[in-house]
PDB file of N, CA and C in Angstrom:
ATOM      1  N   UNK A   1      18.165 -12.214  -4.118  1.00  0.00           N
ATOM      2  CA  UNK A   1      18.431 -10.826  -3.772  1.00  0.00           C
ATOM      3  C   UNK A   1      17.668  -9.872  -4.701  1.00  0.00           C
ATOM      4  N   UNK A   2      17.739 -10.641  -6.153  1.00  0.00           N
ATOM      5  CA  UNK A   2      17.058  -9.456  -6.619  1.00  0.00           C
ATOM      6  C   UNK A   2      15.564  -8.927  -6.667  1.00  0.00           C
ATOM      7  N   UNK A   3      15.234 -10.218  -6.202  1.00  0.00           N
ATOM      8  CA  UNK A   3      13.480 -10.477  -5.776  1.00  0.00           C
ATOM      9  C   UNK A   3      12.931  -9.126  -4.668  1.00  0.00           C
ATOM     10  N   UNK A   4      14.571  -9.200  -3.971  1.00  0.00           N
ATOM     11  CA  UNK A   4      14.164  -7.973  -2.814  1.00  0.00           C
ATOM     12  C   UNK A   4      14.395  -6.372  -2.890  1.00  0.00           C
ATOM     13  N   UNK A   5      15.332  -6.281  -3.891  1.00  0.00           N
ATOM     14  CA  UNK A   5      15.665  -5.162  -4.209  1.00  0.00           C
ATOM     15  C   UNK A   5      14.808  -4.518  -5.637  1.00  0.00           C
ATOM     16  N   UNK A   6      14.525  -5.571  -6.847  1.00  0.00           N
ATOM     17  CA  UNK A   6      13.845  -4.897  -7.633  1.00  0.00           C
ATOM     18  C   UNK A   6      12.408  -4.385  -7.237  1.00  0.00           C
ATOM     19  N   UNK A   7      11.601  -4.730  -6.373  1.00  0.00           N
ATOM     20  CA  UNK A   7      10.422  -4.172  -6.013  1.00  0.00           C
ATOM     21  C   UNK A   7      11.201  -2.742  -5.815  1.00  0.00           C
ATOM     22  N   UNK A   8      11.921  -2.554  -4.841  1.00  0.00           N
ATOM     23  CA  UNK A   8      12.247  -1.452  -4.182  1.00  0.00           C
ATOM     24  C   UNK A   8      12.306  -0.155  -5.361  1.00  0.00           C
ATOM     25  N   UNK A   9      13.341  -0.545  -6.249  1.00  0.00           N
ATOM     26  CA  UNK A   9      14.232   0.175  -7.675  1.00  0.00           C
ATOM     27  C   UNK A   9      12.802   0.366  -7.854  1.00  0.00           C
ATOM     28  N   UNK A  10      11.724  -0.537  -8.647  1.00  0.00           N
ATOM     29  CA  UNK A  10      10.942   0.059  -9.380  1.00  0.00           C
ATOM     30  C   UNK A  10       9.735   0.902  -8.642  1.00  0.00           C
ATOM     31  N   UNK A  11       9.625   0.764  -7.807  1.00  0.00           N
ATOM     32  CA  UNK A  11       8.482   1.719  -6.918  1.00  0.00           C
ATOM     33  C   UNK A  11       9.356   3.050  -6.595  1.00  0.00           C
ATOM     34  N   UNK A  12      10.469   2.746  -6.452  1.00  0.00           N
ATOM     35  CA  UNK A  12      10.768   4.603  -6.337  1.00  0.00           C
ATOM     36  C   UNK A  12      10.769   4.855  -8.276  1.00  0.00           C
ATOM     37  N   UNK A  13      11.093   4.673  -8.641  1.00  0.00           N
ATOM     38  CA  UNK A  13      10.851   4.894 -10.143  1.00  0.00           C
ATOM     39  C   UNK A  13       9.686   5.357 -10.696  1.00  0.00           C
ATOM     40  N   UNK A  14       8.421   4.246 -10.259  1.00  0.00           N
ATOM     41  CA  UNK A  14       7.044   4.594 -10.179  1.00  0.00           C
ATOM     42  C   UNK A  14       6.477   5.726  -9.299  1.00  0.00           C
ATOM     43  N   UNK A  15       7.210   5.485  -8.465  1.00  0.00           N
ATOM     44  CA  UNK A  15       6.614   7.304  -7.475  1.00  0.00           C
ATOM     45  C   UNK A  15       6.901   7.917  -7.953  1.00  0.00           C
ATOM     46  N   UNK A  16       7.926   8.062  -8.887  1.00  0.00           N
ATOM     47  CA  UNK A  16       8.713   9.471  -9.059  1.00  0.00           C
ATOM     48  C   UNK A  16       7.436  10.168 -10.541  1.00  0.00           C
ATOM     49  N   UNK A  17       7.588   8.718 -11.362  1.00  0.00           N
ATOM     50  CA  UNK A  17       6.510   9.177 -12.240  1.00  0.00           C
ATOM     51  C   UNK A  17       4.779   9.665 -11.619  1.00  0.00           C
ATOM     52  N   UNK A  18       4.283   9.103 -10.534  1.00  0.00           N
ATOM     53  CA  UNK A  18       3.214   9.199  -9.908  1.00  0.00           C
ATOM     54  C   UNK A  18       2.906  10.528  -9.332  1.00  0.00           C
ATOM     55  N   UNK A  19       4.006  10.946  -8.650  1.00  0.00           N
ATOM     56  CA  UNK A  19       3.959  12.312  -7.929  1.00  0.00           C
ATOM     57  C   UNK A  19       3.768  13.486  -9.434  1.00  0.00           C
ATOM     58  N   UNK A  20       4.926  13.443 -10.435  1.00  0.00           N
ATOM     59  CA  UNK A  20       4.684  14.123 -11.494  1.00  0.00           C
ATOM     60  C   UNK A  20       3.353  14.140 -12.205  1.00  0.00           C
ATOM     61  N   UNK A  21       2.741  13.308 -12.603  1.00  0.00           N
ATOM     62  CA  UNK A  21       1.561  12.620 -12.517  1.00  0.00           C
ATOM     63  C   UNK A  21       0.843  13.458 -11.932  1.00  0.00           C
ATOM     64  N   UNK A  22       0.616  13.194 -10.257  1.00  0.00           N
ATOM     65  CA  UNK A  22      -0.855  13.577  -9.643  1.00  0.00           C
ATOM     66  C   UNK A  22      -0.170  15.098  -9.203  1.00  0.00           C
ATOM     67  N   UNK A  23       0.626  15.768  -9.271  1.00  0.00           N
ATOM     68  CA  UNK A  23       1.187  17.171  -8.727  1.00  0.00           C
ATOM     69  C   UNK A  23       2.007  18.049  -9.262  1.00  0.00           C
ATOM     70  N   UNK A  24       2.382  17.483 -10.255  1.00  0.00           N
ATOM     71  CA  UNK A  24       4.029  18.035 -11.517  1.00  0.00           C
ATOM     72  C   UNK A  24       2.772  19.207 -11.920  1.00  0.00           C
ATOM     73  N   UNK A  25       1.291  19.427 -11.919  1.00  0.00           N
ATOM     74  CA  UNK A  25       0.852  20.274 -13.392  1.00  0.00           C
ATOM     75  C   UNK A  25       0.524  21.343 -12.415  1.00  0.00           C
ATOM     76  N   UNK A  26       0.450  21.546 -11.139  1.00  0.00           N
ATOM     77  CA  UNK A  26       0.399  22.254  -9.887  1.00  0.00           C
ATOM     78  C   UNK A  26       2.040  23.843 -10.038  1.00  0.00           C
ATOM     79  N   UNK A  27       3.065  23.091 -10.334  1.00  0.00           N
ATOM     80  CA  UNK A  27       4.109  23.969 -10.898  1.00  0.00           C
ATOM     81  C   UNK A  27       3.375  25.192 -11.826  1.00  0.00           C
ATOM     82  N   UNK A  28       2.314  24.581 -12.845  1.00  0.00           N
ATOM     83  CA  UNK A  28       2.282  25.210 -14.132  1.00  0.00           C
ATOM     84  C   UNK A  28       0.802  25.213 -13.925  1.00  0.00           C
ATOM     85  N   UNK A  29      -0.075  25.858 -13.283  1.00  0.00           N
ATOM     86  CA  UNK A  29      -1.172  26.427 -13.057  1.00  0.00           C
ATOM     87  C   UNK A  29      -2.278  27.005 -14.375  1.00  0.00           C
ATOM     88  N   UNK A  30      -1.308  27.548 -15.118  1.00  0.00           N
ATOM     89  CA  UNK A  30      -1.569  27.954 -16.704  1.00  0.00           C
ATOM     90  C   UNK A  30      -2.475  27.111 -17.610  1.00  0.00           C
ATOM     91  N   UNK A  31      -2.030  25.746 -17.550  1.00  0.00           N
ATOM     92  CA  UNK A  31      -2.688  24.921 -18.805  1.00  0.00           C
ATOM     93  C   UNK A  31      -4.056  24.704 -18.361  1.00  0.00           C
ATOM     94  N   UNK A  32      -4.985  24.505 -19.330  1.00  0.00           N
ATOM     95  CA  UNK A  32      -6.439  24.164 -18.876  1.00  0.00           C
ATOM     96  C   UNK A  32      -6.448  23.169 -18.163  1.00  0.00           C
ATOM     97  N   UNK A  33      -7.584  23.035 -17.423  1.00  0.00           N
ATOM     98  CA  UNK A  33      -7.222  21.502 -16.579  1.00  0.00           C
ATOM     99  C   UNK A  33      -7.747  20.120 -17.230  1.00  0.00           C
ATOM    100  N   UNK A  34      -8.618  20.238 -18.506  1.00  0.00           N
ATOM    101  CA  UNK A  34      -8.437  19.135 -19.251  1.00  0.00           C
ATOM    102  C   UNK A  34      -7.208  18.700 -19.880  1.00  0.00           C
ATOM    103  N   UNK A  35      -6.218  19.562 -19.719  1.00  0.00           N
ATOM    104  CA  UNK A  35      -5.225  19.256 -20.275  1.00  0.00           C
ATOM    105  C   UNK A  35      -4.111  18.605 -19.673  1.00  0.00           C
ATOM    106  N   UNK A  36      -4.367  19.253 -18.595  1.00  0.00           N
ATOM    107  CA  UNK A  36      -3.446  18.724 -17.294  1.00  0.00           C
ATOM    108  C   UNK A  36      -4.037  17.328 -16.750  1.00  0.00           C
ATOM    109  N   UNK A  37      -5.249  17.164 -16.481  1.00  0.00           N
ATOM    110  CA  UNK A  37      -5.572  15.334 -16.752  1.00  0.00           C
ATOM    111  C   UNK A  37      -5.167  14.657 -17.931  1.00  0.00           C
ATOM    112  N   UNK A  38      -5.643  15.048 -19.090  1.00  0.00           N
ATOM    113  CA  UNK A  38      -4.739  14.276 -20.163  1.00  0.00           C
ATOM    114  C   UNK A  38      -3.177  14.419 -20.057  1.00  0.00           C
ATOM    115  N   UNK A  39      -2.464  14.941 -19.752  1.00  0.00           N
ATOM    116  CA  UNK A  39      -1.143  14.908 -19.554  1.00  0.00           C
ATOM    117  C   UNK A  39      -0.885  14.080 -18.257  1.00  0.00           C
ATOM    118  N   UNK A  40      -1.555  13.951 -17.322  1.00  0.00           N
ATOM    119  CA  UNK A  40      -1.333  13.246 -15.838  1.00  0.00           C
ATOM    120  C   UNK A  40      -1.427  11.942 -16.215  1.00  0.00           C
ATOM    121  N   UNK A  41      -2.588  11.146 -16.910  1.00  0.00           N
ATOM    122  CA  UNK A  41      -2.964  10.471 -17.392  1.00  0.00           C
ATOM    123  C   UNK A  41      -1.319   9.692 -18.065  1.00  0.00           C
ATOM    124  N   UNK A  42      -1.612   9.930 -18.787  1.00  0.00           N
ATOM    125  CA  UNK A  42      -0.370   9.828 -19.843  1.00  0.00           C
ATOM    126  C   UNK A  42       1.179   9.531 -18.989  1.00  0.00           C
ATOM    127  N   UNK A  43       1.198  10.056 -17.920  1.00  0.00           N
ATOM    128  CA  UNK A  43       2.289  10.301 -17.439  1.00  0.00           C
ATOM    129  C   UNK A  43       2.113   8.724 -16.586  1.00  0.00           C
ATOM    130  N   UNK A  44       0.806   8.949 -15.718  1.00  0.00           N
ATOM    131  CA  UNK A  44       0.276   7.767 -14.785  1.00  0.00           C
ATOM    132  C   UNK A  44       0.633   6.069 -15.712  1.00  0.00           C
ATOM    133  N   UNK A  45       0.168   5.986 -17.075  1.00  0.00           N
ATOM    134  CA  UNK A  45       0.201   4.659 -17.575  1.00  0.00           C
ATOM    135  C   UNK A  45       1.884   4.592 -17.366  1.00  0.00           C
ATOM    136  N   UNK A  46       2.714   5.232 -17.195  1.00  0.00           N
ATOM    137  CA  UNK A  46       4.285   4.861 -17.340  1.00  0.00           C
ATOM    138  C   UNK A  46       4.490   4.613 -15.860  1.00  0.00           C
ATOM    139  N   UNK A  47       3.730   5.261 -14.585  1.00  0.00           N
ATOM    140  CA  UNK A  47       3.966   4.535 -13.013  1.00  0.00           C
ATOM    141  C   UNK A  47       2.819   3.085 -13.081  1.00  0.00           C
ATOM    142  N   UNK A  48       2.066   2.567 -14.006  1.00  0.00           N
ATOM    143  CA  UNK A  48       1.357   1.576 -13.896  1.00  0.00           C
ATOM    144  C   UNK A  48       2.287   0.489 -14.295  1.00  0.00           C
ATOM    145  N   UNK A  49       3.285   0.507 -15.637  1.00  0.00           N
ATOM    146  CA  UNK A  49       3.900  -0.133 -16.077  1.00  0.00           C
ATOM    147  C   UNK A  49       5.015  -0.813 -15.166  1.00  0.00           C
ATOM    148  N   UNK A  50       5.816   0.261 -14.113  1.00  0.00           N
ATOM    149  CA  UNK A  50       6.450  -0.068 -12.772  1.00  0.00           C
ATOM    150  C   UNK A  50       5.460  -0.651 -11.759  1.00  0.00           C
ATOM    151  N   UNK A  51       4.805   0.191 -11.615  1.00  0.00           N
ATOM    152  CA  UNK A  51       4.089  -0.577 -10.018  1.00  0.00           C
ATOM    153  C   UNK A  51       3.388  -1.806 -10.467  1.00  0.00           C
ATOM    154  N   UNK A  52       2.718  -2.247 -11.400  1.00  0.00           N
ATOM    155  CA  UNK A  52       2.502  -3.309 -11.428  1.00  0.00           C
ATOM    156  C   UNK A  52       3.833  -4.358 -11.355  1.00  0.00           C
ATOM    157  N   UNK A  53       4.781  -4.606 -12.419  1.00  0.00           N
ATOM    158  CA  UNK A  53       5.716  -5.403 -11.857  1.00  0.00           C
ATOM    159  C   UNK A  53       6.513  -5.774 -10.515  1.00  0.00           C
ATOM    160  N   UNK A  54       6.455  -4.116  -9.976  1.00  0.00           N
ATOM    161  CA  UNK A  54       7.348  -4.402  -8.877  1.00  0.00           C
ATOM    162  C   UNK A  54       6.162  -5.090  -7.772  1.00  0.00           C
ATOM    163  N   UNK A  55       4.944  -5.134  -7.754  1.00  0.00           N
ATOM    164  CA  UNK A  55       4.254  -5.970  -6.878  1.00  0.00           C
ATOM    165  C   UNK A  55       4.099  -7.102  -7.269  1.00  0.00           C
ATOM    166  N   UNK A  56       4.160  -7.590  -8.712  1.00  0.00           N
ATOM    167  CA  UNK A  56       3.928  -8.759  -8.951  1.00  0.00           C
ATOM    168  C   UNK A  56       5.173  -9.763  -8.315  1.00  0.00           C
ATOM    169  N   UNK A  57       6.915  -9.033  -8.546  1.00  0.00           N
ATOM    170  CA  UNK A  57       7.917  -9.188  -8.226  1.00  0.00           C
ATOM    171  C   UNK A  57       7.711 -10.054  -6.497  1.00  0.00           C
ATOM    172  N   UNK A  58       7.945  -8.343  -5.946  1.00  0.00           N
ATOM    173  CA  UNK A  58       7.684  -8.178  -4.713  1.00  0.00           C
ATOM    174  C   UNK A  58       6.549  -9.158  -3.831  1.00  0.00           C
ATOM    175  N   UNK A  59       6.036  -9.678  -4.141  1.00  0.00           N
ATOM    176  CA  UNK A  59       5.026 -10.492  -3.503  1.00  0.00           C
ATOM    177  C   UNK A  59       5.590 -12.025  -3.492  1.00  0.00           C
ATOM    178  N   UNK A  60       6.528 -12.629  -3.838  1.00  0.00           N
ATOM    179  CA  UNK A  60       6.818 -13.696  -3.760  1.00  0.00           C
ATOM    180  C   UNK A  60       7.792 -13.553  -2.301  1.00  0.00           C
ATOM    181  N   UNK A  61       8.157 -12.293  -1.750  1.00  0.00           N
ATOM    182  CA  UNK A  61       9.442 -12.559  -0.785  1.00  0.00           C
ATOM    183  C   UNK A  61       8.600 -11.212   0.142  1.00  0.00           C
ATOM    184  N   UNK A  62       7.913 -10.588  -0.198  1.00  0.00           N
ATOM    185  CA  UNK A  62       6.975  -9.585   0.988  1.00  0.00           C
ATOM    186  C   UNK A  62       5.869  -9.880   0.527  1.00  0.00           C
ATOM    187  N   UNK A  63       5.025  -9.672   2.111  1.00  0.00           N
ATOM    188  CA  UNK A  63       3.567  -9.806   2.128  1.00  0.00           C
ATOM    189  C   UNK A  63       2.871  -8.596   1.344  1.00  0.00           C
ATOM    190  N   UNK A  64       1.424  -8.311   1.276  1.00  0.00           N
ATOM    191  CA  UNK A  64       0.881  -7.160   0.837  1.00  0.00           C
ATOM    192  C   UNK A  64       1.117  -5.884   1.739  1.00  0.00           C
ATOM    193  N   UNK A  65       1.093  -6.508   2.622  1.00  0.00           N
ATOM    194  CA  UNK A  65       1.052  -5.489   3.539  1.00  0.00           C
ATOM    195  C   UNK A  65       2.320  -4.462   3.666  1.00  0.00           C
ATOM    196  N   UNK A  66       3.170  -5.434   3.236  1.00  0.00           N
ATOM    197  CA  UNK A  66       4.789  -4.901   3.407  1.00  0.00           C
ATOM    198  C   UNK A  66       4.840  -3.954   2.382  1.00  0.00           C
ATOM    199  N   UNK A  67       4.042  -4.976   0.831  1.00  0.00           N
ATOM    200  CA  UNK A  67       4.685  -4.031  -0.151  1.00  0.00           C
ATOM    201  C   UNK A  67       3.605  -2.498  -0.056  1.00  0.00           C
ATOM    202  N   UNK A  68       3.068  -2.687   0.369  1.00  0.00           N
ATOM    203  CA  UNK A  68       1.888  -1.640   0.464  1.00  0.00           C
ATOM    204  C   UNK A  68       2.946  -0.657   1.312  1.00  0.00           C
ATOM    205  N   UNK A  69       3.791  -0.565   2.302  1.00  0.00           N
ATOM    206  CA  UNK A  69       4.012   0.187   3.521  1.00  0.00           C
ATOM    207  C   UNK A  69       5.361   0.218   2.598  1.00  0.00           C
ATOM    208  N   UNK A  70       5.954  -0.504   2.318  1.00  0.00           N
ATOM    209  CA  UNK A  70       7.135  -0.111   1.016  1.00  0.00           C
ATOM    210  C   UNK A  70       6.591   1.399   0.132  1.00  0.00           C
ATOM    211  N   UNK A  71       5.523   1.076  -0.437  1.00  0.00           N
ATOM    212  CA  UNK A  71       4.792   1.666  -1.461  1.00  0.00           C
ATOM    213  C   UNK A  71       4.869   3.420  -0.728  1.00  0.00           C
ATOM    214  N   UNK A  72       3.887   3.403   0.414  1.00  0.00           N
ATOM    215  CA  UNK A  72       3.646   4.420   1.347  1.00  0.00           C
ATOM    216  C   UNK A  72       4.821   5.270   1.450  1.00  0.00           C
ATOM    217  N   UNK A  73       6.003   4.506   2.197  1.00  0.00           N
ATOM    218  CA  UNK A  73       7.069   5.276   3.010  1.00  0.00           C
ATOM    219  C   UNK A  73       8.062   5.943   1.329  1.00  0.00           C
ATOM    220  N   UNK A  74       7.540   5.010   0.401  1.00  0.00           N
ATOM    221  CA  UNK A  74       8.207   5.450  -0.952  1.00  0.00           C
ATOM    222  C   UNK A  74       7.849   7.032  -1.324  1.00  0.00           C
ATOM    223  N   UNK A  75       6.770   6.966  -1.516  1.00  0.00           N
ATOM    224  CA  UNK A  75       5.819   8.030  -2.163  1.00  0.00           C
ATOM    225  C   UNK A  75       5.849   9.191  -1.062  1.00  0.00           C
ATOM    226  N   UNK A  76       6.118   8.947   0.197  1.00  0.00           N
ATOM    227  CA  UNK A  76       6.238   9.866   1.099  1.00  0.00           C
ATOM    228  C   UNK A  76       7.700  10.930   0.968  1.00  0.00           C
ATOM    229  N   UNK A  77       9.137  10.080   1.243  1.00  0.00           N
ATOM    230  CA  UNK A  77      10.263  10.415   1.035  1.00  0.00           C
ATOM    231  C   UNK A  77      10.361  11.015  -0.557  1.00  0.00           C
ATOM    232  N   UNK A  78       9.537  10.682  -1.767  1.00  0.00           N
ATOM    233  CA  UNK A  78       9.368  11.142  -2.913  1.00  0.00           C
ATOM    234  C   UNK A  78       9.017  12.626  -2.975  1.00  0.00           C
ATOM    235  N   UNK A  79       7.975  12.211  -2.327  1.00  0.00           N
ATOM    236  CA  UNK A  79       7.053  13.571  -1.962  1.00  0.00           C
ATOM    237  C   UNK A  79       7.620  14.936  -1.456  1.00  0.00           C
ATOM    238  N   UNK A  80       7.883  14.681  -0.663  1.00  0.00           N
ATOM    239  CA  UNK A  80       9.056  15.824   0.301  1.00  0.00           C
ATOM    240  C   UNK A  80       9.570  16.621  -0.859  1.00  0.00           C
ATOM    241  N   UNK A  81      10.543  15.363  -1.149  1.00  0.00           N
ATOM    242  CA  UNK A  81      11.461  16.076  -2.354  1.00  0.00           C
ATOM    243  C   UNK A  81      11.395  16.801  -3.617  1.00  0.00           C
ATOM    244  N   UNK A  82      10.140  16.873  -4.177  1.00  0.00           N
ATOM    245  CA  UNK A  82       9.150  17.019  -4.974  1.00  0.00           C
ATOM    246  C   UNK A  82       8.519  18.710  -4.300  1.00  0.00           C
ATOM    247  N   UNK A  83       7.730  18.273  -2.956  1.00  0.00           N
ATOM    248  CA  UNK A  83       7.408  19.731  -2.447  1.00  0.00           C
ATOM    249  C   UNK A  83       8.640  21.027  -2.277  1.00  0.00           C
ATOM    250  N   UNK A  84       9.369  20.097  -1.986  1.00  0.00           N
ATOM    251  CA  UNK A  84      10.546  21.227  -1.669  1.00  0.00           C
ATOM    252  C   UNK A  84      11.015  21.896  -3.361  1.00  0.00           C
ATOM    253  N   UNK A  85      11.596  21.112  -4.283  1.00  0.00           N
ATOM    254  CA  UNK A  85      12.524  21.438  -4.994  1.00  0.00           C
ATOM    255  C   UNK A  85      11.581  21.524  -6.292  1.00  0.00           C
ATOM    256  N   UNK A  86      10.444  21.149  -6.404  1.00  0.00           N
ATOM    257  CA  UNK A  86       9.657  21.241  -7.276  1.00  0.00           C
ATOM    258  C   UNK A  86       8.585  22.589  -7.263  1.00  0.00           C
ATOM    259  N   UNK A  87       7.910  22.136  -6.312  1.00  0.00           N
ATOM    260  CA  UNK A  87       7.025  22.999  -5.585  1.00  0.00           C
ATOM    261  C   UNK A  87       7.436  24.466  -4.894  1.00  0.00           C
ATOM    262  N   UNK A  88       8.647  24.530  -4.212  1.00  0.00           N
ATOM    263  CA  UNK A  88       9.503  25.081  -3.688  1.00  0.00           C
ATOM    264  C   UNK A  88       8.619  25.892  -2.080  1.00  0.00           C
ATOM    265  N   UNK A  89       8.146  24.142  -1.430  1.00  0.00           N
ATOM    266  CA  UNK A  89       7.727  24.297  -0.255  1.00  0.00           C
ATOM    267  C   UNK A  89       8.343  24.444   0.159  1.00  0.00           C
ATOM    268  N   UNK A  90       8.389  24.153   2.255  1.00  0.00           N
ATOM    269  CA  UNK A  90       9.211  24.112   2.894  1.00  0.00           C
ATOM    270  C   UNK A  90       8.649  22.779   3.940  1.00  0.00           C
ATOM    271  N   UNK A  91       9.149  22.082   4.314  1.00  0.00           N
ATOM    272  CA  UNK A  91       9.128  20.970   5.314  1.00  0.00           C
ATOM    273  C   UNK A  91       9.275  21.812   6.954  1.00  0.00           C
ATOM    274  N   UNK A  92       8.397  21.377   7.448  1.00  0.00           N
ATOM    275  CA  UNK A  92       8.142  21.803   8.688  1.00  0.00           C
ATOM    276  C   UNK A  92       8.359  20.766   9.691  1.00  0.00           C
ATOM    277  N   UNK A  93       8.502  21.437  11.268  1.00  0.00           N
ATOM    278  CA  UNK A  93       8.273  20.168  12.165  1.00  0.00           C
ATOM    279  C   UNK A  93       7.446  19.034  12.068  1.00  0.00           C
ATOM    280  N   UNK A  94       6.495  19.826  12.005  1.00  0.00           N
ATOM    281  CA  UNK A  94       5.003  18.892  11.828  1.00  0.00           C
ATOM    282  C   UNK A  94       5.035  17.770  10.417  1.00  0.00           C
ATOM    283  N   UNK A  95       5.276  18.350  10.068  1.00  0.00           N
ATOM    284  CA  UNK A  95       6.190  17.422   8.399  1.00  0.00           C
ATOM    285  C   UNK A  95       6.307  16.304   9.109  1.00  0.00           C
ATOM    286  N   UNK A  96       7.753  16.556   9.651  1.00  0.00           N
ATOM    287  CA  UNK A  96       8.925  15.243  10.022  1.00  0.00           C
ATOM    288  C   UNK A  96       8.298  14.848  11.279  1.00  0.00           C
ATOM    289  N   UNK A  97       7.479  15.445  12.175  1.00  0.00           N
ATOM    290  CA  UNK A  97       6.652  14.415  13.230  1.00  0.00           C
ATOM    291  C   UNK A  97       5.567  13.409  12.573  1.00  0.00           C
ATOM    292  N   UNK A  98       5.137  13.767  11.440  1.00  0.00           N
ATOM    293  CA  UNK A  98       4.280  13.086  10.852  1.00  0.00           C
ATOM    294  C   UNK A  98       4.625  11.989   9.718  1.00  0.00           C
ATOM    295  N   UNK A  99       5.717  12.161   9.584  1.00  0.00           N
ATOM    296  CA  UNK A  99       6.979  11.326   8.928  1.00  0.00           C
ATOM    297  C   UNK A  99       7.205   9.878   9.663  1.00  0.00           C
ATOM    298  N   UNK A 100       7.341  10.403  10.904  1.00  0.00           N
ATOM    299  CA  UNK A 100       8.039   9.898  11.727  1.00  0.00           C
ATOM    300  C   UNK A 100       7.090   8.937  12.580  1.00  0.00           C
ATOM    301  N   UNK A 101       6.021   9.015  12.815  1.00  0.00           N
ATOM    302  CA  UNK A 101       5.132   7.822  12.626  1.00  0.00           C
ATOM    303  C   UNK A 101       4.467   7.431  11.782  1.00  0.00           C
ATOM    304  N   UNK A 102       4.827   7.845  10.613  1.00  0.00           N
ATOM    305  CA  UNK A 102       4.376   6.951   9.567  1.00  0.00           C
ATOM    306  C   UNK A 102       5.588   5.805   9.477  1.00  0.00           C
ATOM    307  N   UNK A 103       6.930   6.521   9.728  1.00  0.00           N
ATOM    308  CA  UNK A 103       8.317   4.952   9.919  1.00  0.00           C
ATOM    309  C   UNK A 103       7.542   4.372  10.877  1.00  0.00           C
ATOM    310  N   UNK A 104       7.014   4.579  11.773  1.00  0.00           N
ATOM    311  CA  UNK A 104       7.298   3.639  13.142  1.00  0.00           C
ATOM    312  C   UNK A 104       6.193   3.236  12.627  1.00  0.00           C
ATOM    313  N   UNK A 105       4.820   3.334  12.007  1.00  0.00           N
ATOM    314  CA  UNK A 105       4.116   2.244  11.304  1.00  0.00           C
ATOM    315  C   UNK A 105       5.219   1.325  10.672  1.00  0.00           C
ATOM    316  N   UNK A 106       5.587   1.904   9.287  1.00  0.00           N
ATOM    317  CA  UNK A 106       6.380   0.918   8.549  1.00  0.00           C
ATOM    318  C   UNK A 106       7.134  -0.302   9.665  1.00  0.00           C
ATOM    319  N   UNK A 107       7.879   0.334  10.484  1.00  0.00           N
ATOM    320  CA  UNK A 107       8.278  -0.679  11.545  1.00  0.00           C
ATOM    321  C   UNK A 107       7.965  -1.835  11.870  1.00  0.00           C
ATOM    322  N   UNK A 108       6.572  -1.674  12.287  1.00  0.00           N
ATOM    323  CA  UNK A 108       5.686  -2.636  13.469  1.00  0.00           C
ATOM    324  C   UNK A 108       5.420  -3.515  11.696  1.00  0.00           C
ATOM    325  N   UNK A 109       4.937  -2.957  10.605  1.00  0.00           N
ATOM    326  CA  UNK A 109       4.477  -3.970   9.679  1.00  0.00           C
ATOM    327  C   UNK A 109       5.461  -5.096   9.449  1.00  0.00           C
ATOM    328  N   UNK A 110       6.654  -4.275   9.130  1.00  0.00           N
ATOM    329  CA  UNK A 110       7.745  -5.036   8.795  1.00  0.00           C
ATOM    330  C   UNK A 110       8.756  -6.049   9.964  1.00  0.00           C
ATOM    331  N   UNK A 111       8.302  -5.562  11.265  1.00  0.00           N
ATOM    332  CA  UNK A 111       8.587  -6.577  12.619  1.00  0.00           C
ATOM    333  C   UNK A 111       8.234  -8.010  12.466  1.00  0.00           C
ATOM    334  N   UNK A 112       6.748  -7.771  12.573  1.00  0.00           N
ATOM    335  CA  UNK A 112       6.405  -9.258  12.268  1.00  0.00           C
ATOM    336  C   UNK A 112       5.076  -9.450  13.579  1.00  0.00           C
ATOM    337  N   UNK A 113       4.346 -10.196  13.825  1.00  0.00           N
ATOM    338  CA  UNK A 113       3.544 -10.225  15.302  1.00  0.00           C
ATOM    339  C   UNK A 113       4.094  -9.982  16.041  1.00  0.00           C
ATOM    340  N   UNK A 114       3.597  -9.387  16.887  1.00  0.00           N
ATOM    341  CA  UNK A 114       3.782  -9.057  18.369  1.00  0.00           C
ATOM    342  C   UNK A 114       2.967 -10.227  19.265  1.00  0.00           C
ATOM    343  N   UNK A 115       3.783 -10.814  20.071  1.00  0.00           N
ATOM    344  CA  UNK A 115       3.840 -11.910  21.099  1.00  0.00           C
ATOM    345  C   UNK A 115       2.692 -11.040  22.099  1.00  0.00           C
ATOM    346  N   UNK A 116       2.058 -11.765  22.190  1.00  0.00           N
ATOM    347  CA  UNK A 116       0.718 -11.393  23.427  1.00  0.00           C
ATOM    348  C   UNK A 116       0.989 -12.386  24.440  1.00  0.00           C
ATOM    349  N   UNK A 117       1.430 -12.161  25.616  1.00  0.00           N
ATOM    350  CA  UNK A 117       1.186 -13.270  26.542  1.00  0.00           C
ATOM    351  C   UNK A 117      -0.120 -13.462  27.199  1.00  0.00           C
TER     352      UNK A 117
END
């Protein structure tokens, strides 16, 4: 069980650092932008430290493909939450239509083949 769930724990963990990372210095417009790469940077080696394990994990009980579309639908639902309450976007239709086949990708990966007669 835990083979299946720790990928999960640590990739939202790792997004959370990733998004801060590639978009947290976007809040604060102010700092030079060498500074804001060295700070992204810095921030990034602490989502490397997660995402590497949780794929190394994750790959004994999901394919690449899975953990990859794990990875995706992670950083997506991250994201949102981040634009909204960070950013203080707003989520639109077009948002959640575009959401919404990105699940129904995740879907079909995580189905398995599709039977061709």
């Amino acid at each position: 069980m835990t083979a299946y769930l720790a990928p999960i724990g640590l990739l939202i963990i790792s997004n959370i650092f990733m998004t801060f990372a590639w978009y947290g210095h976007l809040g604060d417009m102010s700092r030079p932008l060498w500074l804001a790469v060295l700070i992204a940077w810095g921030i990034a080696f602490f989502e490397y430290c997660l995402a590497v394990p949780a794929n190394r994990i994750g790959y004994g009980v999901y394919t690449a493909a899975e953990l990859k579309t794990l990875q995706e639908v992670i950083t997506l639902v991250i994201f949102a939450g981040f634009a909204v309450f960070w950013l203080g976007e707003k989520l639109t239709v077009n948002h959640l239509v575009g959401f919404g086949f990105i699940a129904a990708g995740a879907f079909f990966i995580f189905k398995g083949p599709i039977a061709v007669a």
